[in-house]
PDB file of N, CA and C in Angstrom:
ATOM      1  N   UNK A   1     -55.483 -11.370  11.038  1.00  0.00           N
ATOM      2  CA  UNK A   1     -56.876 -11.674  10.781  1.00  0.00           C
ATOM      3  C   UNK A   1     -57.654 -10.372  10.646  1.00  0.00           C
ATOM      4  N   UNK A   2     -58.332 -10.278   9.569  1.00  0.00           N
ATOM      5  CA  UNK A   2     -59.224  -9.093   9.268  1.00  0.00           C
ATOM      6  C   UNK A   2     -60.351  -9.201   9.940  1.00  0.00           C
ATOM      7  N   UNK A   3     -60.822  -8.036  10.629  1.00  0.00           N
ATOM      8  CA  UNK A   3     -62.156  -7.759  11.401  1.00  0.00           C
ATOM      9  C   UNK A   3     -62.975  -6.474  10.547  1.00  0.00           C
ATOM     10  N   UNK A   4     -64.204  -6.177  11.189  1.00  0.00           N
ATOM     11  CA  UNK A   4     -64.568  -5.056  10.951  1.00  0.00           C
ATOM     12  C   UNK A   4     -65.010  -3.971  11.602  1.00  0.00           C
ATOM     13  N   UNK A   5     -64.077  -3.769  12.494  1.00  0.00           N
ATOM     14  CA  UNK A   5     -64.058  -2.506  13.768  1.00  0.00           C
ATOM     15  C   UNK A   5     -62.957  -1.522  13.464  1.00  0.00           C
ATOM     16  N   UNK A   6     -62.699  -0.624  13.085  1.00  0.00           N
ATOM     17  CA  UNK A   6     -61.981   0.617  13.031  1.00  0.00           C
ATOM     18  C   UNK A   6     -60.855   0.697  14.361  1.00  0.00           C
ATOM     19  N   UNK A   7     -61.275  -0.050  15.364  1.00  0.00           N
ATOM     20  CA  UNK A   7     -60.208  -0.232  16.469  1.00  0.00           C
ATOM     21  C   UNK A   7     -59.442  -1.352  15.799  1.00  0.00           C
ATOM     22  N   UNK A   8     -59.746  -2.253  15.233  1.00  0.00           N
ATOM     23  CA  UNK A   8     -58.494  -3.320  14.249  1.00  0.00           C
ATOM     24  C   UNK A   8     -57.690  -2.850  13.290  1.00  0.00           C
ATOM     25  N   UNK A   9     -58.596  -2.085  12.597  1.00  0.00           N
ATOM     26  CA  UNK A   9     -58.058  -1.286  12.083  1.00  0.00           C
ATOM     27  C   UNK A   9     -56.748  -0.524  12.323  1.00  0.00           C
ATOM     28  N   UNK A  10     -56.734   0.722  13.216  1.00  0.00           N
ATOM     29  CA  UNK A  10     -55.958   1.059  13.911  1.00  0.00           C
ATOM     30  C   UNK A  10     -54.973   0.462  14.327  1.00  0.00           C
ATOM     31  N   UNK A  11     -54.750  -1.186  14.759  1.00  0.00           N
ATOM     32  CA  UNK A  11     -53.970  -1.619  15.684  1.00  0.00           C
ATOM     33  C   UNK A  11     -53.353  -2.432  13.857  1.00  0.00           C
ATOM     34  N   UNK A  12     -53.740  -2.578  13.152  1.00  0.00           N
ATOM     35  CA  UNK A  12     -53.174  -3.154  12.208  1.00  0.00           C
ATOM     36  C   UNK A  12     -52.580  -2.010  11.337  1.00  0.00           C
ATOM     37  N   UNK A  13     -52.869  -0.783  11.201  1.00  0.00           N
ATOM     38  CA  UNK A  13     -51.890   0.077  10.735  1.00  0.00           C
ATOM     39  C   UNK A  13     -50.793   0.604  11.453  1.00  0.00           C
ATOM     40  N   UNK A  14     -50.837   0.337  13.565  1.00  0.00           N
ATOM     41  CA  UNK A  14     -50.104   0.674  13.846  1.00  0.00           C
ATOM     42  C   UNK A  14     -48.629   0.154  14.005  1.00  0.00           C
ATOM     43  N   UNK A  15     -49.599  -1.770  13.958  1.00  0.00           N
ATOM     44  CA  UNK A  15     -48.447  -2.663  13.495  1.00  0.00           C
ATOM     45  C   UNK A  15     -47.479  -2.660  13.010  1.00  0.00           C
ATOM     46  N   UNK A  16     -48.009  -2.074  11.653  1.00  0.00           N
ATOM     47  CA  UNK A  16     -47.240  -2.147  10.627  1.00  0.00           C
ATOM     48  C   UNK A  16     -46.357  -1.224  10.713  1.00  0.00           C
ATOM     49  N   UNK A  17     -46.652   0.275  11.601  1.00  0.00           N
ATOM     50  CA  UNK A  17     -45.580   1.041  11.736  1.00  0.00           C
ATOM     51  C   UNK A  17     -44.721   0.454  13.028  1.00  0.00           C
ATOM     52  N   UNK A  18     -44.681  -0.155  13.471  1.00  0.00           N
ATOM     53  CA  UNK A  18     -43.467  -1.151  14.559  1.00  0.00           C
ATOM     54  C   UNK A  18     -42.983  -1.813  13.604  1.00  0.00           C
ATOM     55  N   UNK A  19     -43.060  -2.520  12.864  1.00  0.00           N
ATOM     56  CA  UNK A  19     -42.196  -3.132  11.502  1.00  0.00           C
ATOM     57  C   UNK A  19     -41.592  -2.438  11.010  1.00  0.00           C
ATOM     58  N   UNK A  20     -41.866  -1.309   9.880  1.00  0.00           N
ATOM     59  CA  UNK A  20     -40.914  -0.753   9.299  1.00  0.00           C
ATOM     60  C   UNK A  20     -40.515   0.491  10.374  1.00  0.00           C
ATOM     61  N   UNK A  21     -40.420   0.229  11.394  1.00  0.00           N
ATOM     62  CA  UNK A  21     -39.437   1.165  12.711  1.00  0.00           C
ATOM     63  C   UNK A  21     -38.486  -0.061  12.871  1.00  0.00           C
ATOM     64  N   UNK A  22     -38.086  -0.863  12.720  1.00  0.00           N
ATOM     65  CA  UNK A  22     -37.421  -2.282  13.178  1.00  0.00           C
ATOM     66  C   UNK A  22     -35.894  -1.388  12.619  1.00  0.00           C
ATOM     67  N   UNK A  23     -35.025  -1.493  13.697  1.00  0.00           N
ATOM     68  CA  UNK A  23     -33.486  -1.097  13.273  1.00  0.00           C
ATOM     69  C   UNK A  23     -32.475  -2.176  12.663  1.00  0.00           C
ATOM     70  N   UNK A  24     -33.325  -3.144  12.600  1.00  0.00           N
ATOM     71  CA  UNK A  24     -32.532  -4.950  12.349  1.00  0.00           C
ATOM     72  C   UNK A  24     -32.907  -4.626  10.752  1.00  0.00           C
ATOM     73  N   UNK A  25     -33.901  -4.050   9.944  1.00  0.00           N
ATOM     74  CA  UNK A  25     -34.921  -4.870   8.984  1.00  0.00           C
ATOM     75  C   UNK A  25     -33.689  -4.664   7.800  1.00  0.00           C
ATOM     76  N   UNK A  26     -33.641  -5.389   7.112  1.00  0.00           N
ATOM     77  CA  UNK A  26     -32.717  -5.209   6.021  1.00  0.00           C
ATOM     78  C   UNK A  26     -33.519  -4.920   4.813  1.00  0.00           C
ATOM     79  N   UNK A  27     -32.818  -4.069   3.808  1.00  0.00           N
ATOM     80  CA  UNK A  27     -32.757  -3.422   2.776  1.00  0.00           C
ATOM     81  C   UNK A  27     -34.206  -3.744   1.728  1.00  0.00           C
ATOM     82  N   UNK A  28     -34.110  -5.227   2.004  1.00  0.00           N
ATOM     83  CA  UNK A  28     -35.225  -5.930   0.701  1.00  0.00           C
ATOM     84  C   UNK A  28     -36.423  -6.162   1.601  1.00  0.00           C
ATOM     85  N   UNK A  29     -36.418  -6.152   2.858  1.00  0.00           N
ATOM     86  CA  UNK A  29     -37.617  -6.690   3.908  1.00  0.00           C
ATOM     87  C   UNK A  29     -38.400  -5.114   3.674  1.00  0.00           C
ATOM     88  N   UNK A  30     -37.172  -3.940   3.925  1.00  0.00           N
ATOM     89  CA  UNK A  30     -37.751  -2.902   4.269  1.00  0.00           C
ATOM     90  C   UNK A  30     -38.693  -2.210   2.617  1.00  0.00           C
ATOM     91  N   UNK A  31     -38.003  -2.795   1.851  1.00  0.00           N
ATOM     92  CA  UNK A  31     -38.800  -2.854   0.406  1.00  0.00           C
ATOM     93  C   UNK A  31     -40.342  -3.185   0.632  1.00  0.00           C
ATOM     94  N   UNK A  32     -40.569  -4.204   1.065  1.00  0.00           N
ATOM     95  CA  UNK A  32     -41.478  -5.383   1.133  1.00  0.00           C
ATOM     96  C   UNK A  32     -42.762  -4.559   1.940  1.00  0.00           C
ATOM     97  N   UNK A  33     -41.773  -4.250   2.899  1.00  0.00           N
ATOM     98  CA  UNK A  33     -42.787  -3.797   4.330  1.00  0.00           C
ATOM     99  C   UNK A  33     -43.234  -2.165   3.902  1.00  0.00           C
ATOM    100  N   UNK A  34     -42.633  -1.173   2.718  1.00  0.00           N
ATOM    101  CA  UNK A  34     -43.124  -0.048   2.350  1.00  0.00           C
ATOM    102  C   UNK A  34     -44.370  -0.753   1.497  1.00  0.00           C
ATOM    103  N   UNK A  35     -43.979  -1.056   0.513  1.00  0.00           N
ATOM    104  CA  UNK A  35     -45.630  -2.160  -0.431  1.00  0.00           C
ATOM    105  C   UNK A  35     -46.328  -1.875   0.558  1.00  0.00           C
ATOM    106  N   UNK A  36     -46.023  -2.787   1.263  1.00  0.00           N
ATOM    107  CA  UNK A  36     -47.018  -3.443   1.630  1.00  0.00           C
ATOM    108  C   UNK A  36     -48.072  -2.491   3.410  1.00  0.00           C
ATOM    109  N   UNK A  37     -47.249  -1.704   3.422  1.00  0.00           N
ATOM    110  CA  UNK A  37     -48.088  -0.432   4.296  1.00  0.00           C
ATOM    111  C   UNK A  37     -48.691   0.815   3.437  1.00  0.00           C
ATOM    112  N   UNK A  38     -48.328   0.628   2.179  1.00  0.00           N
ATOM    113  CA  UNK A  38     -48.751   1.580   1.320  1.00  0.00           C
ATOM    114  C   UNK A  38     -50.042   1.438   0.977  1.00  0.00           C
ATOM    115  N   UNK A  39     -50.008  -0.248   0.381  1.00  0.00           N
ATOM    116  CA  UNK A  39     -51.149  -1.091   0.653  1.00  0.00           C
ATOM    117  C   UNK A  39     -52.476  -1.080   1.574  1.00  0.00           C
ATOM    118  N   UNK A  40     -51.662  -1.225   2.854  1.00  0.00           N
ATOM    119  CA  UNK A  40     -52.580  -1.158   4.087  1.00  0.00           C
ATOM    120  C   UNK A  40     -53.154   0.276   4.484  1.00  0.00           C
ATOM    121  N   UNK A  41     -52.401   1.077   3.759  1.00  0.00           N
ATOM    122  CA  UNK A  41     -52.868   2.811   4.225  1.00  0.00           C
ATOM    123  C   UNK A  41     -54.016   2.462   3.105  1.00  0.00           C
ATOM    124  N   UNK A  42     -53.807   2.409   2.058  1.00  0.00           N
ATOM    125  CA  UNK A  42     -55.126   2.483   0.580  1.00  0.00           C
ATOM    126  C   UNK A  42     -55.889   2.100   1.241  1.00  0.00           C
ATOM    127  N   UNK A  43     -55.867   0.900   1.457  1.00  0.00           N
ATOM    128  CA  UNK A  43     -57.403   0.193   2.158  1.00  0.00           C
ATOM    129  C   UNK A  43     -57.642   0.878   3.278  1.00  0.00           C
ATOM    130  N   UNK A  44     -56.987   1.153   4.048  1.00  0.00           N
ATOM    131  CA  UNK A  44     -57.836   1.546   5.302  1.00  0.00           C
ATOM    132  C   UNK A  44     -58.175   3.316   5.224  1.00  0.00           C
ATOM    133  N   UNK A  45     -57.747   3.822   4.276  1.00  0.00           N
ATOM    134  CA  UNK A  45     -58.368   5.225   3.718  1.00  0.00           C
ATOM    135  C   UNK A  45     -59.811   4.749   3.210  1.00  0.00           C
ATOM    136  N   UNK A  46     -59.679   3.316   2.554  1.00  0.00           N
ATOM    137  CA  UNK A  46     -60.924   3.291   1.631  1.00  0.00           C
ATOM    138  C   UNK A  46     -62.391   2.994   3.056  1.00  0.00           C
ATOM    139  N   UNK A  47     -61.638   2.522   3.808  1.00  0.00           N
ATOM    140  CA  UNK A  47     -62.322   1.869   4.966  1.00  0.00           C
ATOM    141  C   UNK A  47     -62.826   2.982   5.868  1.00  0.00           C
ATOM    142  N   UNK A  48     -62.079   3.963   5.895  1.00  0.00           N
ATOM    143  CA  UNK A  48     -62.221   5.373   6.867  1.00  0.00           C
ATOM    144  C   UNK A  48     -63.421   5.811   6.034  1.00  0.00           C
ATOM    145  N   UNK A  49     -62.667   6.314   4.217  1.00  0.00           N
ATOM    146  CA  UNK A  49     -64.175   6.811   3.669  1.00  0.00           C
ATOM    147  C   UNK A  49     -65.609   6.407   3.998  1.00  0.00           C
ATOM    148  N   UNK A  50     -65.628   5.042   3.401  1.00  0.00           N
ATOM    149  CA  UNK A  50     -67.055   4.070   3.992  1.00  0.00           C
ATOM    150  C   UNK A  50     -67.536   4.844   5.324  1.00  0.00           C
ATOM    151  N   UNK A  51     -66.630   4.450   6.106  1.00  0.00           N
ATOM    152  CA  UNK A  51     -67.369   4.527   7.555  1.00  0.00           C
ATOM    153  C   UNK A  51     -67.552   5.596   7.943  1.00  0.00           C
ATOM    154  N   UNK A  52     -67.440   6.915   7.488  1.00  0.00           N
ATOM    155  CA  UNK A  52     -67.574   8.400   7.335  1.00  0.00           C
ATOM    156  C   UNK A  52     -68.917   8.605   6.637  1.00  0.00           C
ATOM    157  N   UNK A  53     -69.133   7.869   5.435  1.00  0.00           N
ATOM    158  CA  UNK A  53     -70.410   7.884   4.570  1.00  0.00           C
ATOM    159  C   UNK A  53     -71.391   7.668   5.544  1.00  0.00           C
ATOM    160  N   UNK A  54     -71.355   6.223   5.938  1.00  0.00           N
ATOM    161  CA  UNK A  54     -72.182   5.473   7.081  1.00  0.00           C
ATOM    162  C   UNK A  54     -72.696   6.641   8.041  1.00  0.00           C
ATOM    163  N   UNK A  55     -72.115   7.183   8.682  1.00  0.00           N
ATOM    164  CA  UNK A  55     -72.239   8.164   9.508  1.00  0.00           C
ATOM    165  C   UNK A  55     -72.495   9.447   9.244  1.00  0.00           C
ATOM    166  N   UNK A  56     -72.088   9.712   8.275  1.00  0.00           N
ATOM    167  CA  UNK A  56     -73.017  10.785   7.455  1.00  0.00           C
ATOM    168  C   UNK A  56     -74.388  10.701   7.338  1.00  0.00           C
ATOM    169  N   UNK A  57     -74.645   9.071   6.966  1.00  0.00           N
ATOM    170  CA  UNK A  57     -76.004   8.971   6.585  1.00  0.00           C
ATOM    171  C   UNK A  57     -76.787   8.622   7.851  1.00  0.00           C
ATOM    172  N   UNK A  58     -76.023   8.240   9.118  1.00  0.00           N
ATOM    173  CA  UNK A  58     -76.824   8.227  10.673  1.00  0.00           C
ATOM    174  C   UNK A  58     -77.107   9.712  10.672  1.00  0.00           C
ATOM    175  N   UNK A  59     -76.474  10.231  10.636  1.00  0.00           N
ATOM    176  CA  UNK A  59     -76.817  11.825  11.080  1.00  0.00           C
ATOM    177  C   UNK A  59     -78.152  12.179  10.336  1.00  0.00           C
ATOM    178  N   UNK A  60     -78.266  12.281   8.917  1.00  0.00           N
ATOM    179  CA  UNK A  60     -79.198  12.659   8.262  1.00  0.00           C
ATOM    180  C   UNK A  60     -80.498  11.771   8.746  1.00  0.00           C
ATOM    181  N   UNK A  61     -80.429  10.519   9.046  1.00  0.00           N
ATOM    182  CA  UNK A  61     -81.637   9.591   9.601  1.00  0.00           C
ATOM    183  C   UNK A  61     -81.597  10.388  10.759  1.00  0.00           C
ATOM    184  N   UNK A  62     -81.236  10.684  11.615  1.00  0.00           N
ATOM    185  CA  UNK A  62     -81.341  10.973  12.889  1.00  0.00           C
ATOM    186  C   UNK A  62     -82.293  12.188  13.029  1.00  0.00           C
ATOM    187  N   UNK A  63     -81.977  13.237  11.731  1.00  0.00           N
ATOM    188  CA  UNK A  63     -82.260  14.905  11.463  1.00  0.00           C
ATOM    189  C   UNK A  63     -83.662  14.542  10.794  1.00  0.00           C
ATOM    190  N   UNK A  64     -83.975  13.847   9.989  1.00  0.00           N
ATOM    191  CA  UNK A  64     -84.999  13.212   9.434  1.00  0.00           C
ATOM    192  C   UNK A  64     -86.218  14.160   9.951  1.00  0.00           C
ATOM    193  N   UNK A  65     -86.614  14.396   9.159  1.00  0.00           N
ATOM    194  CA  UNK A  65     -88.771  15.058   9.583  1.00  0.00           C
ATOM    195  C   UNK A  65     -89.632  13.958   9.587  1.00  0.00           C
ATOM    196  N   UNK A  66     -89.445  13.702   8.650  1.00  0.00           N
ATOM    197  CA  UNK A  66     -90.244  12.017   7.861  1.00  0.00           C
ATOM    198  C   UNK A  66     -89.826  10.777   8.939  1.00  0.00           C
ATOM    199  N   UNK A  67     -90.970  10.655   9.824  1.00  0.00           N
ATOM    200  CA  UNK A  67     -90.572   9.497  10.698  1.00  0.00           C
ATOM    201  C   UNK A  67     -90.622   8.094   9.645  1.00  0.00           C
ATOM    202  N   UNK A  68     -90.873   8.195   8.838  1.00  0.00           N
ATOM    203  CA  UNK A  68     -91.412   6.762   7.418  1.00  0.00           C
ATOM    204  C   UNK A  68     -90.036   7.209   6.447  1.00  0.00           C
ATOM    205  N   UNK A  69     -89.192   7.872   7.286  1.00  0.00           N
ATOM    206  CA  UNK A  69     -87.622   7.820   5.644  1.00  0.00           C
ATOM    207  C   UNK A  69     -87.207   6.798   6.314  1.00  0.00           C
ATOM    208  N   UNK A  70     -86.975   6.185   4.268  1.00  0.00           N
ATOM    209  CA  UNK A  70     -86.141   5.291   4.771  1.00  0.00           C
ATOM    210  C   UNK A  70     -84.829   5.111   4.399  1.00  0.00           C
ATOM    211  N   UNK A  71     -83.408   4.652   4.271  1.00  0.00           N
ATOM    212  CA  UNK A  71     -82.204   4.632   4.011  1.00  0.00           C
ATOM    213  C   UNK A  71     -82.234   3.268   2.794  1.00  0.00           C
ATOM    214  N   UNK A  72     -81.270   3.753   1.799  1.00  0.00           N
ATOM    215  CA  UNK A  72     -81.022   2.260   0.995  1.00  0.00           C
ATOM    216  C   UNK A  72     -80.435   1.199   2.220  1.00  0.00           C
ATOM    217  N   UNK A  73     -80.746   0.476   2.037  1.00  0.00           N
ATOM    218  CA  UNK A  73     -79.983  -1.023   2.865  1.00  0.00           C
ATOM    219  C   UNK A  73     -78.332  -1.028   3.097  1.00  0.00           C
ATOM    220  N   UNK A  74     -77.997  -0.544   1.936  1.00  0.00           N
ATOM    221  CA  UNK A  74     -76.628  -0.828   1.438  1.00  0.00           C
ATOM    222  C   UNK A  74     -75.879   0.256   2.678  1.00  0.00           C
ATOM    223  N   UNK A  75     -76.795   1.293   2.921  1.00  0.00           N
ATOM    224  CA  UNK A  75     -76.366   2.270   4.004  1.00  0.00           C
ATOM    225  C   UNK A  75     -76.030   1.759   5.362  1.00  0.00           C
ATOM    226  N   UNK A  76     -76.598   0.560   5.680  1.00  0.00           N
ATOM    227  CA  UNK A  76     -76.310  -0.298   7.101  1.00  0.00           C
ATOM    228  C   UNK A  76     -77.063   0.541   8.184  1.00  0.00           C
ATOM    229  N   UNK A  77     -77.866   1.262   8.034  1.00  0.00           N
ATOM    230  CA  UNK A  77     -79.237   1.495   9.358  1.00  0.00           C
ATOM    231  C   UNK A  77     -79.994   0.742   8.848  1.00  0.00           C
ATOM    232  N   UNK A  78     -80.818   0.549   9.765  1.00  0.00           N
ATOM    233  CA  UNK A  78     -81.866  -0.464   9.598  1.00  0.00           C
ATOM    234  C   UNK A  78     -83.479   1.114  10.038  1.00  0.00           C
ATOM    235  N   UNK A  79     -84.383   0.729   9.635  1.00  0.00           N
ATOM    236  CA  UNK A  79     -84.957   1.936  10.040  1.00  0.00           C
ATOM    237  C   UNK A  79     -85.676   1.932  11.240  1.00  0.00           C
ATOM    238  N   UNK A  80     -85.649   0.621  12.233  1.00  0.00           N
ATOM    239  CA  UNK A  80     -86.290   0.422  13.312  1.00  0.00           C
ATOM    240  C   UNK A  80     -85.093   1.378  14.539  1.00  0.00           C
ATOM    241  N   UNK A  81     -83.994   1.826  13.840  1.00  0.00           N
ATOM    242  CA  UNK A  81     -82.659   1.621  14.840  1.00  0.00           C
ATOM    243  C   UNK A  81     -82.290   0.357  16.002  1.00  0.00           C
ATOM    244  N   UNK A  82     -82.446  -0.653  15.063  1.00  0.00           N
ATOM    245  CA  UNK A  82     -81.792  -1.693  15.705  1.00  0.00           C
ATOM    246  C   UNK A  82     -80.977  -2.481  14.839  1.00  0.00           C
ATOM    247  N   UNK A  83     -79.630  -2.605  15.733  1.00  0.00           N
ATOM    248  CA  UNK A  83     -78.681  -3.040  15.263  1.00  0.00           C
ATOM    249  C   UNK A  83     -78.974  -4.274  13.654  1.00  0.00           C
ATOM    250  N   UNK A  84     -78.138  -4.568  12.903  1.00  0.00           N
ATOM    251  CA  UNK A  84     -78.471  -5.942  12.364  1.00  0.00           C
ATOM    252  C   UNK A  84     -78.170  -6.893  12.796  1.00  0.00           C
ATOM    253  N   UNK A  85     -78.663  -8.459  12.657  1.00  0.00           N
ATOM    254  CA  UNK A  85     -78.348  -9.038  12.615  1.00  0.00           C
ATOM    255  C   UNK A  85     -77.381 -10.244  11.853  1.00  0.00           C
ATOM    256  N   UNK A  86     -76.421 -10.778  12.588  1.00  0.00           N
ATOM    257  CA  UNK A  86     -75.443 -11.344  11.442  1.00  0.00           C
ATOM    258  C   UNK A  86     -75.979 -12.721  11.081  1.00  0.00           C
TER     259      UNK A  86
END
């Protein structure tokens, strides 16, 4: 099940390295299970980038002069600094 915490993250890439560590896995599984962590590295590089941006752009709100800057939306601060709501 996909979440969106960087600690799931983690535990789902580390997963995947206990799978293809498996000394049982045969030849075509171990096929399957490279895909498909190759896979899971892409995305979760793409997922690291994002959340690096994000935080890039806390920092700069944070450094801010302009108590009235505001961030595009799409950035995920809100400009009150309170969390969003889901």
């Amino acid at each position: 099940m996909a979440s969106n915490r960087l600690e799931d993250l983690n535990d789902l890439l580390f997963n995947e390295l206990t799978r293809l560590d498996r000394d049982d896995i045969k030849p075509e599984e171990l096929s399957h299970e490279i895909g498909r962590a190759k896979a899971m590295a892409d995305v979760g590089n793409t997922i690291i980038n994002n959340a690096n941006t994000v935080l890039k752009a806390a920092e700069i709100y944070d450094r801010r002069v302009d108590s009235n800057m505001t961030l595009p939306h799409m950035i995920g601060i809100n400009g009150d600094d309170k969390p969003k709501a889901k």
